[in-house]
Protein backbone atom coordinates (compact mmCIF):
# COMPACT_ATOMS: atom_id res chain seq x y z
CA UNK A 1 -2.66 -8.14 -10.31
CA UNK A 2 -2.88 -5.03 -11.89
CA UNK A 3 -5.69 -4.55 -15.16
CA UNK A 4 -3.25 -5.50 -18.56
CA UNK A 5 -4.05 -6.85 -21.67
CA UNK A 6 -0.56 -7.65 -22.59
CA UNK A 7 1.32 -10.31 -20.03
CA UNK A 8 4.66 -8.43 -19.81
CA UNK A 9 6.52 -9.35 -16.53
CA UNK A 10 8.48 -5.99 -15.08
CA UNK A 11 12.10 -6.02 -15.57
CA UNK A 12 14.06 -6.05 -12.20
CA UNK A 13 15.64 -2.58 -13.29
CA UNK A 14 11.82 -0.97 -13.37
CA UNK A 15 10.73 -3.03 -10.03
CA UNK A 16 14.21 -1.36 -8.26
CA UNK A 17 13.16 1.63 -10.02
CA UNK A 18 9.53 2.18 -8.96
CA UNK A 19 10.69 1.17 -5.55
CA UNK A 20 13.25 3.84 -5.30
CA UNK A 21 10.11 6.03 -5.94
CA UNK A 22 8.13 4.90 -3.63
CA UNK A 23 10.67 4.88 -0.54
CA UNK A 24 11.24 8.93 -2.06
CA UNK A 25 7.48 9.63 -2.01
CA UNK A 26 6.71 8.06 1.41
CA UNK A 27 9.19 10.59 2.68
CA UNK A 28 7.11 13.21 1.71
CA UNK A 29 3.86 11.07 2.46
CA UNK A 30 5.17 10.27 6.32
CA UNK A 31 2.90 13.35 8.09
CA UNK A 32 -0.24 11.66 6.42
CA UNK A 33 0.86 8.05 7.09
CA UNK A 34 1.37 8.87 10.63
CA UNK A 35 -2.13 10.11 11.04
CA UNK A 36 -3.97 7.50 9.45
CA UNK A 37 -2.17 5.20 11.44
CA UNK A 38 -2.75 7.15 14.76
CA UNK A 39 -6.57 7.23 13.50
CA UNK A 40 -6.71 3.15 13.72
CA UNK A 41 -5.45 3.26 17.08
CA UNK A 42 -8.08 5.30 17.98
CA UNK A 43 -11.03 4.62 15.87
CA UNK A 44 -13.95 5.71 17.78
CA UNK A 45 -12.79 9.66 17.83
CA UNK A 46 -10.46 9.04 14.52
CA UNK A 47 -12.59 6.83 12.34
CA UNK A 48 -13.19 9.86 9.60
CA UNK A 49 -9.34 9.43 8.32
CA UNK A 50 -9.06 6.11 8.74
CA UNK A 51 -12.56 5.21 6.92
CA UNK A 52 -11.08 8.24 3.91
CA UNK A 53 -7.90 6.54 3.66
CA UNK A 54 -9.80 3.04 3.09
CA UNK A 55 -12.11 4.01 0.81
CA UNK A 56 -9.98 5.76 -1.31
CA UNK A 57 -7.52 2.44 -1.25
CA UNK A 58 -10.53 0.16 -2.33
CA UNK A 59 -11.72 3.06 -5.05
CA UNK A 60 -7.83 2.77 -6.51
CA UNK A 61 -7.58 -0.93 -6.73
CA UNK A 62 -11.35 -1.46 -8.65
CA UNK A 63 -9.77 1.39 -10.99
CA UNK A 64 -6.26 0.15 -11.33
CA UNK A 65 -6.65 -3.70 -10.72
CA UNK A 66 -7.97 -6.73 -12.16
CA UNK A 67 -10.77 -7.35 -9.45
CA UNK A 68 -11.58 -10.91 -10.93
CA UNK A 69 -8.21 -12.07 -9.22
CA UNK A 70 -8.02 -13.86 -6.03
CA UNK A 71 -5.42 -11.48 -4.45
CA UNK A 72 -7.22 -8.54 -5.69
CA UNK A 73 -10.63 -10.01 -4.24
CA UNK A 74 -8.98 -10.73 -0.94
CA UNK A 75 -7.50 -6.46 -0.95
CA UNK A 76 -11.43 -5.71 -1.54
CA UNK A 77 -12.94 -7.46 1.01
CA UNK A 78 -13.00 -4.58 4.15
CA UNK A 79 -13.19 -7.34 6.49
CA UNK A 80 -9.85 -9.33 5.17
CA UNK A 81 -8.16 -5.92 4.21
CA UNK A 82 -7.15 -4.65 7.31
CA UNK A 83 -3.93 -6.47 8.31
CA UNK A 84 -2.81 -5.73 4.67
CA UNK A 85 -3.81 -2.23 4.93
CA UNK A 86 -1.94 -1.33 8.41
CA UNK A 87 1.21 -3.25 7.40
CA UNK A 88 2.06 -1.59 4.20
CA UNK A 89 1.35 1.57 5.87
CA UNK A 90 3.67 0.59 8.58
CA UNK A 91 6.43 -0.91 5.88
CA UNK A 92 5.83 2.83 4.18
CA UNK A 93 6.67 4.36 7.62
CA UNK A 94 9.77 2.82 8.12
CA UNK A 95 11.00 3.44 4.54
CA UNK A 96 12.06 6.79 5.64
CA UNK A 97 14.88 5.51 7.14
CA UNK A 98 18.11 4.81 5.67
CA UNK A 99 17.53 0.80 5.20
CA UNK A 100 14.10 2.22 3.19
CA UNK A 101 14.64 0.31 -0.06
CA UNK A 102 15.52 -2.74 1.38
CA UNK A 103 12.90 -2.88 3.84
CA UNK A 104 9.89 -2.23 0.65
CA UNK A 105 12.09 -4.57 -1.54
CA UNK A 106 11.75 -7.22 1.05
CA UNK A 107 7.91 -6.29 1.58
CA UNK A 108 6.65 -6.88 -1.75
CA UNK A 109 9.18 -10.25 -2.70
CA UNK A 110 7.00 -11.27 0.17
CA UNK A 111 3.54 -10.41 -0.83
């Protein structure tokens, strides 16, 4: 999905490897997660974080994606994006635990 001139598939050893990151930097990321996903429950008082947090998603995949893709169009489109949006924050959320990797391993064979 991502913008490449060059049709390399990612070696399992990077995939496990970015993952590892990921699960790392959502334990940093966990304050902020938690408050953008408190902001959706409550998105008449909260809709300021919640509307930052989207925009800035939908700002990083135009940059970093190939928007001519299906998937990519589907991520785009703020009325289809929602579902996607809370669950990978939620999947992020629970990565802090010890069963982290797993859980985003099984998230994204998924997607």
């Amino acid at each position: 999905m991502r913008k490449s001139y060059v049709n390399n598939n990612i070696k399992e050893n990077e995939f496990d490897a970015l993952i590892k990151i990921t699960v790392e930097m959502s334990k940093y990321l966990y304050p902020y997660i938690r408050e953008i996903m408190k902001s959706k429950e409550d998105i008449k008082e909260n809709s300021i974080i919640w509307n930052d947090f989207n925009e800035r998603f939908i700002e990083l995949i135009k940059e970093r994606f190939n928007v001519d893709s299906m998937r990519v169009k589907k991520l785009l489109n703020q009325t289809e994006n929602g579902e996607t949006l809370i669950k990978s924050l939620l999947i992020l959320s629970f990565c802090i635990s010890n069963q982290g990797y797993q859980k985003m391993k099984n998230f994204l064979y998924d997607f």
